[in-house]
Protein backbone atom coordinates (compact mmCIF):
# COMPACT_ATOMS: atom_id res chain seq x y z
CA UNK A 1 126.06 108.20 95.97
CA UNK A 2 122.77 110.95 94.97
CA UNK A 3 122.00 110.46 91.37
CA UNK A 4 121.67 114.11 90.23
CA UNK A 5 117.99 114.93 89.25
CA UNK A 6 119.02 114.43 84.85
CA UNK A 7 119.77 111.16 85.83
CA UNK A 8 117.23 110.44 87.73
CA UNK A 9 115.30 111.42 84.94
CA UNK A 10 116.97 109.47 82.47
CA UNK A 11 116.71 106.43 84.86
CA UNK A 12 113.09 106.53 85.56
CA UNK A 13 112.71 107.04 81.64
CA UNK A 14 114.46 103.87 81.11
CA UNK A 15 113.05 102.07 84.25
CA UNK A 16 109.26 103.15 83.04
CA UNK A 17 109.70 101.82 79.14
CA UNK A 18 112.17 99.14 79.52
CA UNK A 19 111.62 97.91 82.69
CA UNK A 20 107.87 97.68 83.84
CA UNK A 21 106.85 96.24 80.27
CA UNK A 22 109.30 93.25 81.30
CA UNK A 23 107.57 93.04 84.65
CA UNK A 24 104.54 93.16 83.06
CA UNK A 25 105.12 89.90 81.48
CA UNK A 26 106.40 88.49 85.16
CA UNK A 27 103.32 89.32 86.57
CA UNK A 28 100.86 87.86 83.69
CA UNK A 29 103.22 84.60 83.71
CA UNK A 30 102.44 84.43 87.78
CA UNK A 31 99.04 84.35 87.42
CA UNK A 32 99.10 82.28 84.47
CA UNK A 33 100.93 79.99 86.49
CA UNK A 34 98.70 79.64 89.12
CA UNK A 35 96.32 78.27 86.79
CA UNK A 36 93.53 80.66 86.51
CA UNK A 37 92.66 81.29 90.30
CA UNK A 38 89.62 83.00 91.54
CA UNK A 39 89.07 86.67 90.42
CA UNK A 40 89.71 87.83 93.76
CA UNK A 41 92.64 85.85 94.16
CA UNK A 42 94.35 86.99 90.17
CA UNK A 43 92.98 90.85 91.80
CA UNK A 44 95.28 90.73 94.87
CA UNK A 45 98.18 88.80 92.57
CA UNK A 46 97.88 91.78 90.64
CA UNK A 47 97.43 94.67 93.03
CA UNK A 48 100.64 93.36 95.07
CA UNK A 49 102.60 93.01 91.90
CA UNK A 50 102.09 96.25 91.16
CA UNK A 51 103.13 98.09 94.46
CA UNK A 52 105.72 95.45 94.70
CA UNK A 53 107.82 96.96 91.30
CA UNK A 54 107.73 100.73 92.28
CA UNK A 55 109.54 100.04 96.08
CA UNK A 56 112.88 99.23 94.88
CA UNK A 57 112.73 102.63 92.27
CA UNK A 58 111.00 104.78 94.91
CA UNK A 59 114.58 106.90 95.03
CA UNK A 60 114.90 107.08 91.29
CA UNK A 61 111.10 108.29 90.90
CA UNK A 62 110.92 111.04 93.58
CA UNK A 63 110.91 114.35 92.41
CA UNK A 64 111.56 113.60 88.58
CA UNK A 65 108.15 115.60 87.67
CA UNK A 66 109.23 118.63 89.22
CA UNK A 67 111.97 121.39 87.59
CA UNK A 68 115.34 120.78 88.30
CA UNK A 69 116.97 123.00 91.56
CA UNK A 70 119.04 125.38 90.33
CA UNK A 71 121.99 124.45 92.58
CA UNK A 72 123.00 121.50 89.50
């Protein structure tokens, strides 16, 4: 089932403003819970976080910032 590139759109609208705020919170509560680690340690939390959220969308996300074909 392709989404068709306006609801991919719409999607990766909601995904960006609903979604990554709420994982934003995740990820500050996992390093909060590991009790103030190192600052190399709360870096790599952090950078791994943060690829770890975009695989799962990587469909919904590719090619939203171009025009739409014309074959829709």
């Amino acid at each position: 089932m392709a989404l068709s590139h306006k609801a991919r759109r719409r999607w990766a609208l909601v995904i960006l403003l609903v979604g990554l705020p709420l994982y934003i919170v995740v990820a500050v509560s996992v390093v909060n819970w590991l009790d103030r680690p190192s600052i190399l340690v709360e870096l790599l939390v952090y950078v791994l976080l943060g690829i770890v959220w975009a695989l799962p969308f990587k469909a919904v996300f590719k090619g939203v910032g171009r025009e739409a074909p014309e074959d829709e």
